[in-house]
Protein backbone atom coordinates (compact mmCIF):
# COMPACT_ATOMS: atom_id res chain seq x y z
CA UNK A 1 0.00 0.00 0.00
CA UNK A 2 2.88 2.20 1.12
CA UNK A 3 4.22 1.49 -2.57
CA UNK A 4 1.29 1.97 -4.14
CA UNK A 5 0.97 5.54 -2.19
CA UNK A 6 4.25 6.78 -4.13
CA UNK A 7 4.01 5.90 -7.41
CA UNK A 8 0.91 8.35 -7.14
CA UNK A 9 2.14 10.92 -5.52
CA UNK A 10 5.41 10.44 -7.95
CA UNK A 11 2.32 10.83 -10.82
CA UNK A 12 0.68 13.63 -9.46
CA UNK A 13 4.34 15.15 -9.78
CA UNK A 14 4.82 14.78 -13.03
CA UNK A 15 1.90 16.20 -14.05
CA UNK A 16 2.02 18.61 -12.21
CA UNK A 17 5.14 19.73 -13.88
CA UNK A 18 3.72 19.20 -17.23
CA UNK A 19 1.12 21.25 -16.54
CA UNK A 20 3.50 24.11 -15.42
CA UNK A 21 5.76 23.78 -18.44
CA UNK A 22 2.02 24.53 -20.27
CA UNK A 23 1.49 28.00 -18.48
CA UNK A 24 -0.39 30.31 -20.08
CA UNK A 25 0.86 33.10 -18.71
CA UNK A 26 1.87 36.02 -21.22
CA UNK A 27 4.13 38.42 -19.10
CA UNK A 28 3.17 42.07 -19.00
CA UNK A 29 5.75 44.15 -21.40
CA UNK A 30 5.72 48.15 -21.54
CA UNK A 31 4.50 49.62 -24.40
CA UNK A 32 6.76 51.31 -26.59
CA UNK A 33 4.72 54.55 -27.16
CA UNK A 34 5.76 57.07 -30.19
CA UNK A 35 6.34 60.22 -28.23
CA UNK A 36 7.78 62.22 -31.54
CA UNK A 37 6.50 66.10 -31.23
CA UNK A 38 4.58 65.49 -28.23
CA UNK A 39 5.56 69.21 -27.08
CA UNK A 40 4.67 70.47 -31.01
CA UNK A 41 7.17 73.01 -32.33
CA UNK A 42 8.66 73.35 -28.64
CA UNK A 43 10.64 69.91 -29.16
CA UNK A 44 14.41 69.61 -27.49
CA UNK A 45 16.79 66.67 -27.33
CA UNK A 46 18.27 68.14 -23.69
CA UNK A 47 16.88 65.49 -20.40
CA UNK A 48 17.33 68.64 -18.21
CA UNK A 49 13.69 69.20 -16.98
CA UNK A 50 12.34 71.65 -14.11
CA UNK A 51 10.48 68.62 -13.43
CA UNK A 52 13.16 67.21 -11.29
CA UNK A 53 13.62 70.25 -9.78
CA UNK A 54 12.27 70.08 -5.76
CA UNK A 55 9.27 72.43 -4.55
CA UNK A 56 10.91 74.03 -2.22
CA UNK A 57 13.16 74.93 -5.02
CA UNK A 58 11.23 76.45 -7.51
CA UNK A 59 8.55 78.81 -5.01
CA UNK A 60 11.31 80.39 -2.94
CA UNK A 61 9.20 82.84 -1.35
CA UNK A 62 8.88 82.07 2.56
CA UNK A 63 5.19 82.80 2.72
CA UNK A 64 3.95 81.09 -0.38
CA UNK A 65 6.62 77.81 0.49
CA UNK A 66 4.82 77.46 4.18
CA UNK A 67 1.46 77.40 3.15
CA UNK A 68 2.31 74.57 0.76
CA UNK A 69 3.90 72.94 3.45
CA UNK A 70 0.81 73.46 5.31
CA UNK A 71 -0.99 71.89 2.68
CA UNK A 72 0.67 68.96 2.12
CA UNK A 73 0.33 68.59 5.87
CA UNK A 74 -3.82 68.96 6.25
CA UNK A 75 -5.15 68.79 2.67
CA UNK A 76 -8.21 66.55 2.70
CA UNK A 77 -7.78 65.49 -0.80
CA UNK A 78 -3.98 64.07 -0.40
CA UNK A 79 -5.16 62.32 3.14
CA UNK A 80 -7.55 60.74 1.42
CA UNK A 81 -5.01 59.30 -1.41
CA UNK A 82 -2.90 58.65 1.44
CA UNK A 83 -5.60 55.95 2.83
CA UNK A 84 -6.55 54.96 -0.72
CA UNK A 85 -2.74 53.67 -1.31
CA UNK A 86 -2.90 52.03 2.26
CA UNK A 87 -5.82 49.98 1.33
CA UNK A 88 -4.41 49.26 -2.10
CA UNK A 89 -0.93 47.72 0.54
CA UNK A 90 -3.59 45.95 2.11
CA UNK A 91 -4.96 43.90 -1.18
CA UNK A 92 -1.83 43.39 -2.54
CA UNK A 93 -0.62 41.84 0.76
CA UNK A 94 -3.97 39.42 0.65
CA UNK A 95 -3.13 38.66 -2.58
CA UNK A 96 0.57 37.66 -2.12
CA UNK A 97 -1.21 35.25 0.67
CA UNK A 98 -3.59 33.56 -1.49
CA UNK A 99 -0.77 31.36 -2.83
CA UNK A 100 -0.19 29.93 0.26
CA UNK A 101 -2.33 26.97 1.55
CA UNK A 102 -4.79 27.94 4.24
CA UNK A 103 -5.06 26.72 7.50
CA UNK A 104 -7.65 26.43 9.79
CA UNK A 105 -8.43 24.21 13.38
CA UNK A 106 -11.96 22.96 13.99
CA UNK A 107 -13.60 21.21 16.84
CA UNK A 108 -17.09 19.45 16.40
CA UNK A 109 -19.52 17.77 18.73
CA UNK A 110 -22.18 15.85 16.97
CA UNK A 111 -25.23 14.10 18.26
CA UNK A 112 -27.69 11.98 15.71
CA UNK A 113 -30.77 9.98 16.46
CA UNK A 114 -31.64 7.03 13.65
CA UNK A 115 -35.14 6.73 12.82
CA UNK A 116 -36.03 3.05 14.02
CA UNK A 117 -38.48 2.70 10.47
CA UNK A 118 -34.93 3.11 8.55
CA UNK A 119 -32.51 1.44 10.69
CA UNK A 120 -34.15 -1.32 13.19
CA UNK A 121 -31.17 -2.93 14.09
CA UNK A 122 -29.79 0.15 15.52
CA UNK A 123 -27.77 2.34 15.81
CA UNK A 124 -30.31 4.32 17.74
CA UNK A 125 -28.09 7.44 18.94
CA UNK A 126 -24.76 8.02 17.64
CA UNK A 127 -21.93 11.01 19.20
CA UNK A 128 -19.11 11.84 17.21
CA UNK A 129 -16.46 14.04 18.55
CA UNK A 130 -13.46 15.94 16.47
CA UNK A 131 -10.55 18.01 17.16
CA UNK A 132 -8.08 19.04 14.24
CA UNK A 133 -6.52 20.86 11.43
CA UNK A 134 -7.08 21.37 7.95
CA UNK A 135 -5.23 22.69 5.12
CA UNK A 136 -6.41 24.05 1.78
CA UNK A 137 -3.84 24.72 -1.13
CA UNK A 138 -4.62 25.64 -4.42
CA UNK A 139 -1.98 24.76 -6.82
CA UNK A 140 -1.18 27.76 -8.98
CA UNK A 141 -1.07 25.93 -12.40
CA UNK A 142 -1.88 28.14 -14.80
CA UNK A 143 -0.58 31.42 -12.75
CA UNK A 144 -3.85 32.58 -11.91
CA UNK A 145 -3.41 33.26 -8.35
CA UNK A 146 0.30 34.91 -9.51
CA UNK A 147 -1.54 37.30 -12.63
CA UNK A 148 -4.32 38.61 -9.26
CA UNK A 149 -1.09 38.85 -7.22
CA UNK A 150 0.33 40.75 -10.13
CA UNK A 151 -2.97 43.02 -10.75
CA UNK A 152 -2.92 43.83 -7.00
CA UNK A 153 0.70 45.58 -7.34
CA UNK A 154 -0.19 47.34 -10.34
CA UNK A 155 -3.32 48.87 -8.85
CA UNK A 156 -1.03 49.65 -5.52
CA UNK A 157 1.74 51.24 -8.03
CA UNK A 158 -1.83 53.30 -9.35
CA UNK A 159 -2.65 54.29 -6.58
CA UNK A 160 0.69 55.66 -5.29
CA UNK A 161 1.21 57.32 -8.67
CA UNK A 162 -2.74 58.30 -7.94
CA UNK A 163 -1.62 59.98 -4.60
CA UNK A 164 1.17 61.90 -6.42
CA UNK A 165 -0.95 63.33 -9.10
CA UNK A 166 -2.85 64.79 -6.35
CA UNK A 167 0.40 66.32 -5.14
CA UNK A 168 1.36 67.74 -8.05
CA UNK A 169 -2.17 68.90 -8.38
CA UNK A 170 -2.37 70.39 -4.59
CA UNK A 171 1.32 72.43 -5.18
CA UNK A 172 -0.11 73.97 -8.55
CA UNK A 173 -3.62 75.53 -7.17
CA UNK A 174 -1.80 76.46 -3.87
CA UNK A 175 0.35 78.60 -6.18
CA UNK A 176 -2.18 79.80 -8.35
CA UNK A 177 -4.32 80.79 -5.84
CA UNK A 178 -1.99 82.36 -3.88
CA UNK A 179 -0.59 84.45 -7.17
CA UNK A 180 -4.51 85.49 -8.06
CA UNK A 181 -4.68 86.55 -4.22
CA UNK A 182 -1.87 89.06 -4.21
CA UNK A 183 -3.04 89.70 -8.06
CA UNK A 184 -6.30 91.14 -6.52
CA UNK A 185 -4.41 93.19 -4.25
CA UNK A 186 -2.48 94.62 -6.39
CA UNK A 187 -5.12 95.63 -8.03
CA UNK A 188 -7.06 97.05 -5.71
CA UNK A 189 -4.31 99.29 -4.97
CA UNK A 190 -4.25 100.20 -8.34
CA UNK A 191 -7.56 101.17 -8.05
CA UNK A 192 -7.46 102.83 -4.58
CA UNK A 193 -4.92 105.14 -5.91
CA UNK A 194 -6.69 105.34 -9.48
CA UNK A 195 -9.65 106.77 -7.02
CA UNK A 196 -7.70 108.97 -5.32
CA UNK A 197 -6.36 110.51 -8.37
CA UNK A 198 -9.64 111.20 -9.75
CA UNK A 199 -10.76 112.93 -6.46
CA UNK A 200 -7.72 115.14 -6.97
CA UNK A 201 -9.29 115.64 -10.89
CA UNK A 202 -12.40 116.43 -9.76
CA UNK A 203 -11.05 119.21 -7.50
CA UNK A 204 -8.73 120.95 -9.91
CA UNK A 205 -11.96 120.70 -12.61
CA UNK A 206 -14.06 122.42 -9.93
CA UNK A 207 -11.26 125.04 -9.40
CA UNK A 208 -11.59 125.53 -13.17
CA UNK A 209 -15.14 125.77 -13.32
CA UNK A 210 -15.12 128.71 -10.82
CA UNK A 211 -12.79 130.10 -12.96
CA UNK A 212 -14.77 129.95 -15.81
CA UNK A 213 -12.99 127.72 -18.26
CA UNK A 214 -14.87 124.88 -18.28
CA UNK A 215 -18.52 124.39 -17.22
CA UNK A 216 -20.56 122.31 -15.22
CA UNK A 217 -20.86 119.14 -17.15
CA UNK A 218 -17.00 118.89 -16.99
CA UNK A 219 -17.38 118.69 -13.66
CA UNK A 220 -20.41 116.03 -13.40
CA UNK A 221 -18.63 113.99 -15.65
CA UNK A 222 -15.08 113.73 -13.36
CA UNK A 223 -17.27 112.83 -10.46
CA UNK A 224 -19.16 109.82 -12.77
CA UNK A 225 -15.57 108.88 -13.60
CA UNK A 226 -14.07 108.72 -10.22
CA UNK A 227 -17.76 107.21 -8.96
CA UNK A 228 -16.71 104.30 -12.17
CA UNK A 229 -13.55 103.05 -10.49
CA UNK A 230 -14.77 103.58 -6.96
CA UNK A 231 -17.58 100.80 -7.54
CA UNK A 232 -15.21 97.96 -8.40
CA UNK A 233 -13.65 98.16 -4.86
CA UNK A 234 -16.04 96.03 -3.58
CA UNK A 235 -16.39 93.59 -6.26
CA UNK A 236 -12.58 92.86 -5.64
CA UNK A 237 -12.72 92.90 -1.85
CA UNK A 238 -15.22 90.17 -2.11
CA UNK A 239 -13.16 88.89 -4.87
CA UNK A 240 -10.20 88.96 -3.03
CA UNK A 241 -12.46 87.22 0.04
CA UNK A 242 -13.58 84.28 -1.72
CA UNK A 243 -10.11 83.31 -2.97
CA UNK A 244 -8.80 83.55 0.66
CA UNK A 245 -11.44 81.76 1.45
CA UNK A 246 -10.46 79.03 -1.45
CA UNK A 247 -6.85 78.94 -0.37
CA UNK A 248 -8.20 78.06 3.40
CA UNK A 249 -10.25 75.25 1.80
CA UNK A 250 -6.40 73.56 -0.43
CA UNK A 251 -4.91 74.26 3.52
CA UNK A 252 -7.41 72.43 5.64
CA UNK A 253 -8.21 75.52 7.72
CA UNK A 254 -11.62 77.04 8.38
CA UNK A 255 -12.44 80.40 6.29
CA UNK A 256 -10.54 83.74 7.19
CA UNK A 257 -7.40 85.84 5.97
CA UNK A 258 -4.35 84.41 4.56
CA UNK A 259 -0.89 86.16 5.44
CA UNK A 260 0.91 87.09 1.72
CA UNK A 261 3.32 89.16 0.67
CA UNK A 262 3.34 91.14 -2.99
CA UNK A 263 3.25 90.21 -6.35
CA UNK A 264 6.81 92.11 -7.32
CA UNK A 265 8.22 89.98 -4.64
CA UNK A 266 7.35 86.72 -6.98
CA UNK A 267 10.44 84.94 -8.31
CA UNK A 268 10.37 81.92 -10.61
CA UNK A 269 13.22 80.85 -12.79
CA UNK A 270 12.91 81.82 -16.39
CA UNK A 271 14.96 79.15 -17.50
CA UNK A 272 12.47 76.62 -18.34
CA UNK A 273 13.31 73.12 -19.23
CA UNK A 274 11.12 71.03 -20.56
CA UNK A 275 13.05 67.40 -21.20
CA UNK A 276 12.49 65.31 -23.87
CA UNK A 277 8.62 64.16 -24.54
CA UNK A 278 9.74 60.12 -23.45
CA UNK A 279 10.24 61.30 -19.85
CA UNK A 280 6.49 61.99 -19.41
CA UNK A 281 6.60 58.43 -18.96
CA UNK A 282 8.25 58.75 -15.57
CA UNK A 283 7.56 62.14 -14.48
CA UNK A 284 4.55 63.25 -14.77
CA UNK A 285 2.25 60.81 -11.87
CA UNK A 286 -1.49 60.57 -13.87
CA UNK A 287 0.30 59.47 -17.26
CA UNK A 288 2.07 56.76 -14.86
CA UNK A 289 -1.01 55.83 -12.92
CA UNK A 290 -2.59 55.69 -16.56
CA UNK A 291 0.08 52.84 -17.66
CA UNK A 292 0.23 50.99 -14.20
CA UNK A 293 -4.05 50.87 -14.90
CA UNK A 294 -2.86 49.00 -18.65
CA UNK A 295 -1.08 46.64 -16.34
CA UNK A 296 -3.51 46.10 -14.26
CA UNK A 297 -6.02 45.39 -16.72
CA UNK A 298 -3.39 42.70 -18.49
CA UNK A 299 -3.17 40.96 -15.98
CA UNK A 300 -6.82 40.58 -15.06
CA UNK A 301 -7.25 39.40 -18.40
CA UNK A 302 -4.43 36.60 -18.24
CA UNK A 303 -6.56 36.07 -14.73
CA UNK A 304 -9.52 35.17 -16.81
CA UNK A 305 -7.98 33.35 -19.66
CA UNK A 306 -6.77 30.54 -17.20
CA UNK A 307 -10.37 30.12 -15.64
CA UNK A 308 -11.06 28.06 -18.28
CA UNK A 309 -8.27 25.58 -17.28
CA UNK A 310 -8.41 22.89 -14.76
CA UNK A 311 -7.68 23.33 -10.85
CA UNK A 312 -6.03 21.41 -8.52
CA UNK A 313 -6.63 21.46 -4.77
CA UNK A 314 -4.87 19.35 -2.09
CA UNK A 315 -7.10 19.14 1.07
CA UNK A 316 -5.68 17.86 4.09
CA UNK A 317 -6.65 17.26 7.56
CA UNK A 318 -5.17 15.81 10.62
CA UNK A 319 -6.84 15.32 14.21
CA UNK A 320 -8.97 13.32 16.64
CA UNK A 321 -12.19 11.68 16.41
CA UNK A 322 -14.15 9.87 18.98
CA UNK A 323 -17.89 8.41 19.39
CA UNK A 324 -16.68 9.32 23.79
CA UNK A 325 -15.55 12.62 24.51
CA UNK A 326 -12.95 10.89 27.03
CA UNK A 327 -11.55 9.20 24.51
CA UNK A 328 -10.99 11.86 22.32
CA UNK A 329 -6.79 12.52 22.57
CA UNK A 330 -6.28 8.76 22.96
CA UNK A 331 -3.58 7.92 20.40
CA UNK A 332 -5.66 5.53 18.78
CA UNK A 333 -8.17 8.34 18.10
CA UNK A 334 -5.71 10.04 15.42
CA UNK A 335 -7.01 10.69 12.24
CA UNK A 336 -5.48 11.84 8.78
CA UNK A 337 -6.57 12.29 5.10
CA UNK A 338 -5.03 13.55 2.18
CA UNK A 339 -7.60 14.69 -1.02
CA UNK A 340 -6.18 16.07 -4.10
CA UNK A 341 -8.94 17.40 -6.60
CA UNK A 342 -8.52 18.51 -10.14
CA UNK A 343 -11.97 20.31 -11.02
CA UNK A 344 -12.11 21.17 -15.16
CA UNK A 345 -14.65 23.81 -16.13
CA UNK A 346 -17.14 22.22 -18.69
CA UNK A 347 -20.19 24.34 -18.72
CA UNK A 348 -20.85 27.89 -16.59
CA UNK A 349 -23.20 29.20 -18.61
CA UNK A 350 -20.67 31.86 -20.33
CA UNK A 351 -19.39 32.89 -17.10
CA UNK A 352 -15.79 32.27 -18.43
CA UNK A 353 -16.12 33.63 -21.45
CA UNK A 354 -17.78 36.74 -20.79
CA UNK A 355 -15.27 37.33 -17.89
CA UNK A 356 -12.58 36.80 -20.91
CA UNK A 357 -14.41 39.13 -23.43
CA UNK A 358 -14.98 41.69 -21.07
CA UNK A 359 -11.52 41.71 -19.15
CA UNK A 360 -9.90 42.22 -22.95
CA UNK A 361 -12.22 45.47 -23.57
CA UNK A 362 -11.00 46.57 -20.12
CA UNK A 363 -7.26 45.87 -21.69
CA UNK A 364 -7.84 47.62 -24.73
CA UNK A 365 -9.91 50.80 -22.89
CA UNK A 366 -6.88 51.10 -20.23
CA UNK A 367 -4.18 51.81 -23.32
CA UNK A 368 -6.23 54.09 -25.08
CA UNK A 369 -6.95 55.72 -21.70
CA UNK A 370 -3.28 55.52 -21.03
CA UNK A 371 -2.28 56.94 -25.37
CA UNK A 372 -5.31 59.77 -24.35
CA UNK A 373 -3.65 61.12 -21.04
CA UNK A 374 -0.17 61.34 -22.55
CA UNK A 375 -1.37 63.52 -25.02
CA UNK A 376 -2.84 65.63 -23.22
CA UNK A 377 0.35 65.91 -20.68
CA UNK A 378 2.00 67.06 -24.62
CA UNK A 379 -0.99 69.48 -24.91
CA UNK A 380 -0.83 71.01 -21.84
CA UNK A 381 3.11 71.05 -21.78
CA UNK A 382 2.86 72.84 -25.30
CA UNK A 383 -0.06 75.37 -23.77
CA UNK A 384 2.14 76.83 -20.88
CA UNK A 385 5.11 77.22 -23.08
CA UNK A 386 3.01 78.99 -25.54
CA UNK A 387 1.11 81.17 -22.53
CA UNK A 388 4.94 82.08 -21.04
CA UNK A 389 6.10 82.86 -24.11
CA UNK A 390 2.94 84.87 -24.73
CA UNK A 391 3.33 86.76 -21.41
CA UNK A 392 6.77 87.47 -21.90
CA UNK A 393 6.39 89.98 -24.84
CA UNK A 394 3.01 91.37 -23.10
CA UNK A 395 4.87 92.23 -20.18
CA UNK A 396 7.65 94.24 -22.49
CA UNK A 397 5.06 96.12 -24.34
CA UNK A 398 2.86 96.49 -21.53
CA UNK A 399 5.65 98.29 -19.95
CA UNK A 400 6.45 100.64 -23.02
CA UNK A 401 1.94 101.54 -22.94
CA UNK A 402 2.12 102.39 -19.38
CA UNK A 403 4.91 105.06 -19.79
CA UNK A 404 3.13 106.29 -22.60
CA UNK A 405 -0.11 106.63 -20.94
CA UNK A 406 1.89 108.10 -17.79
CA UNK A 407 3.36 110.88 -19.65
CA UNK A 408 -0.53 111.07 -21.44
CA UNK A 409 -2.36 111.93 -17.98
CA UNK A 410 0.95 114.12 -17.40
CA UNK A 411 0.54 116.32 -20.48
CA UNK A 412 -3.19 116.35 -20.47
CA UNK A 413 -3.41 117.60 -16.98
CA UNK A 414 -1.06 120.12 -17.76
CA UNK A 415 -2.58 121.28 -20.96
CA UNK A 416 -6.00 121.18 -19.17
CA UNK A 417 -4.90 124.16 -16.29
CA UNK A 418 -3.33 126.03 -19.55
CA UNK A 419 -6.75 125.56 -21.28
CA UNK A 420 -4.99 123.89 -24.18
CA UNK A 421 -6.69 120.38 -23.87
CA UNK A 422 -10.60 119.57 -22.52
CA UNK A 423 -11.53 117.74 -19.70
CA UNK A 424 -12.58 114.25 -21.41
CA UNK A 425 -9.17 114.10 -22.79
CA UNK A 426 -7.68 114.05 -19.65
CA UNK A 427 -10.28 111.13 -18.21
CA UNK A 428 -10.15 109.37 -21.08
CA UNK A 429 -5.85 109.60 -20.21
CA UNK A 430 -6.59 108.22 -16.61
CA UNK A 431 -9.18 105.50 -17.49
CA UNK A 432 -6.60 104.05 -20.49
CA UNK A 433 -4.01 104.54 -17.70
CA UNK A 434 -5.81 102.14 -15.04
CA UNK A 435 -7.11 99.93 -18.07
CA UNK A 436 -3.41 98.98 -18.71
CA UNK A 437 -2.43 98.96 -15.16
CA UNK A 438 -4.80 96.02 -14.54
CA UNK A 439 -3.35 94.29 -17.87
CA UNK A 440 -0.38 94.78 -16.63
CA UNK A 441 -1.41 93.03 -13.18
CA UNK A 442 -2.74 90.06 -15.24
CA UNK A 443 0.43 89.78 -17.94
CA UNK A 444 2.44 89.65 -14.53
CA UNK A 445 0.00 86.53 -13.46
CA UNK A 446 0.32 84.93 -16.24
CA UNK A 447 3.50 84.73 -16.48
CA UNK A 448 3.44 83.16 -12.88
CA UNK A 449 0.58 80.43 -13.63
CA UNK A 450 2.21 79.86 -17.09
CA UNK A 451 5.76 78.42 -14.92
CA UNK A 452 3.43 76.69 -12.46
CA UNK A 453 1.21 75.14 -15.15
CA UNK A 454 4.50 73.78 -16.92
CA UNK A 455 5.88 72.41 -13.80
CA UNK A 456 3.00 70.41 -13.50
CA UNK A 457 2.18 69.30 -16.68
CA UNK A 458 5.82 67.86 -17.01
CA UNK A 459 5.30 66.46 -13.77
CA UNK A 460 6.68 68.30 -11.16
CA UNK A 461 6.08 68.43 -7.05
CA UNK A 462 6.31 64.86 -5.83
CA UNK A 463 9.77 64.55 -6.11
């Protein structure tokens, strides 16, 4: 019998290597993705990329770098990735235990009564007693239990890249926000002062009037235009309110004021490197939670291509039985069995197959979603290039307007006392003057969001 024993086990050995050397498994291989003129016209073959460059680096400015700190720290939306990558730990740690056999200890008491009709030579009452262990293993064949193991690190590698996007995400509308905050102040000083002026206007136009050269109407209409960049003060107070108010939201805090210094005290490097498009790949976190989903889905689908091969289980169990609880650890009570089982799917109503069908539409949806995000990552890259570039030349003409339009309120205020110019020349002077100033407020903010945008579309922050 003992003989007998071997040669099967010896069988079940062989087999069970043939069956191996028959795996099915098709391992998961990178894509190699075109990434030619992913940036458009703004293509370089220099790796040096502000990408790599830290944070802390890049917004130097002591205010601005502690409330990102601050939002790192207490930003609901990163705690929350933060817990979504611990739970992903969590399933690829089950998953890594599936391939081991499972284990469990059991204790039963059983009592049955016999029906005298069915058995009338007894046994009336029967008691059974157990006390053991059993073991469960499910031999991975066909690598299905490895290709879940495999999917389960792919979707933690997802979720970790899924935690830096929001990172990258959380740095960028700190910044912004905090750049359209001291925006709005600067121009509400702008205005302020733009108000102030035009009280001084409407002074020297009433001196005038007294005087004789100009009437009445020169007058109303100074006080309409002062009155015309007076009411905007309180659309950018509240303005300037809500985006505090915004900023408290990215930093965890209850609504209020946010300390800030000015928007001439802004520094960013103007030497902007993009890299080459190919390093999207590994920068930039949604493009690389994007491929990790790819992998993922591959290797659910080699999960359901080997349901429709056979599995084997070994089942074994080792303890006491007894019909007397006394006799229940005697050493003649032992007990042991060994079951192997190979179980071959014939018919599950299309279970298997749709699981297959679907699982490969999954595959196929995951790389196009992966091919969509790249390109977008190029579009955006390409965008705040363009908008820096853009902002840039603004900012130099801007600059050559404003002295213009200076020297314009200048001569026309001059020429006004001398009766040499009317009155609506000089407002029209002041309102072009305050028109540009604002411009020249928002050319200076673009510039700023234009080197935030870029650092993270190339995938910047996390680092």
């Amino acid at each position: 019998m003992k003989t007998t024993s071997i040669k099967h086990i010896i069988l079940i050995s062989v087999l069970t290597g043939i069956m191996i050397s028959c795996n099915t498994m098709v391992q998961f291989q990178r894509e190699k993705v075109n990434t030619d003129g992913l940036y458009g016209s703004s293509a370089t073959t220099d790796t040096a990329t502000i990408a790599d460059k830290p944070w802390e680096e890049l917004f130097t400015e002591t205010t601005l770098h502690q409330l990102i700190q601050e939002g790192l720290d207490n930003n609901p939306d990163l705690r929350i990735a933060v817990q979504r990558v611990l739970e992903a730990e969590a399933y690829f740690s089950q998953s890594k235990a599936a391939l081991l056999p499972g284990i469990s200890a059991k204790g039963t008491a059983t009592y049955i009564r016999n029906p005298e009709s069915v058995y009338p030579d007894g046994p009336r009452e029967i008691n059974s007693n157990q006390l053991g262990i059993e073991a469960s293993w499910e031999i991975d064949l066909w690598g299905k239990l490895r290709s879940s193991k495999r999917a389960a690190y792919a979707n933690l590698l997802a979720g970790d890249a899924g935690q830096k996007a929001v990172q990258t995400r959380l740095i960028a509308n700190i910044a912004s926000t905090y750049y359209s905050l001291i925006g709005l102040d600067a121009k509400l000083i702008i205005t302020r002062q733009t108000v102030k002026n035009n009280i001084d206007l409407v002074e020297t136009i009433k001196a005038l009037k007294e005087s004789g050269k100009v009437t009445g109407a020169a007058v109303v209409q100074s006080e309409a235009a002062r009155y015309a960049a007076e009411v905007t003060i309180p659309d950018l107070e509240q303005q300037i309110r809500e985006t505090e108010n915004t900023l408290c939201l990215l930093l965890g805090r209850v609504p209020g004021t946010i300390q800030r210094g000015k928007i001439d005290e802004q520094a960013l490097s103007s030497v902007l490197n993009t890299g080459i498009p190919a390093q999207l790949l590994d920068n930039r976190p949604d493009v690389m939670q994007a491929l990790y989903g790819v992998m993922n889905a591959y290797e659910i689908t080699n999960n359901a291509r080997a349901g429709f091969y056979p599995a084997l289980t070994l089942t074994a169990s080792t303890g006491f039985a007894a019909t007397d609880l006394n006799q229940l650890l005697d050493p003649k009570s032992f007990a042991a069995n060994v079951i192997g089982g190979l179980a071959q799917p014939l018919f599950n109503r299309k279970v298997n197959v749709t699981r297959l069908k679907v699982a490969r539409a999954q595959q196929e949806e995951a790389l196009i979603n992966f091919r969509n995000t790249l390109l977008k990552a190029g579009q955006e890259v390409n965008n705040s290039l363009g908008s820096y570039q853009s902002s840039v030349q603004k900012i130099a003409l801007r600059k050559l307007q404003l002295e213009a339009l200076v020297k314009s309120v200048d001569y026309t205020k001059e020429l006004l006392n001398y009766g040499s110019a009317n009155y609506t020349e000089v407002l029209n002077a002041q309102t072009n003057l305050l028109s540009a100033q604002l411009s020249s407020v928002n050319d200076r903010l673009q510039q700023l969001n234009a080197v935030v945008s870029l650092y993270r579309a190339l995938g910047g922050g996390w680092k």
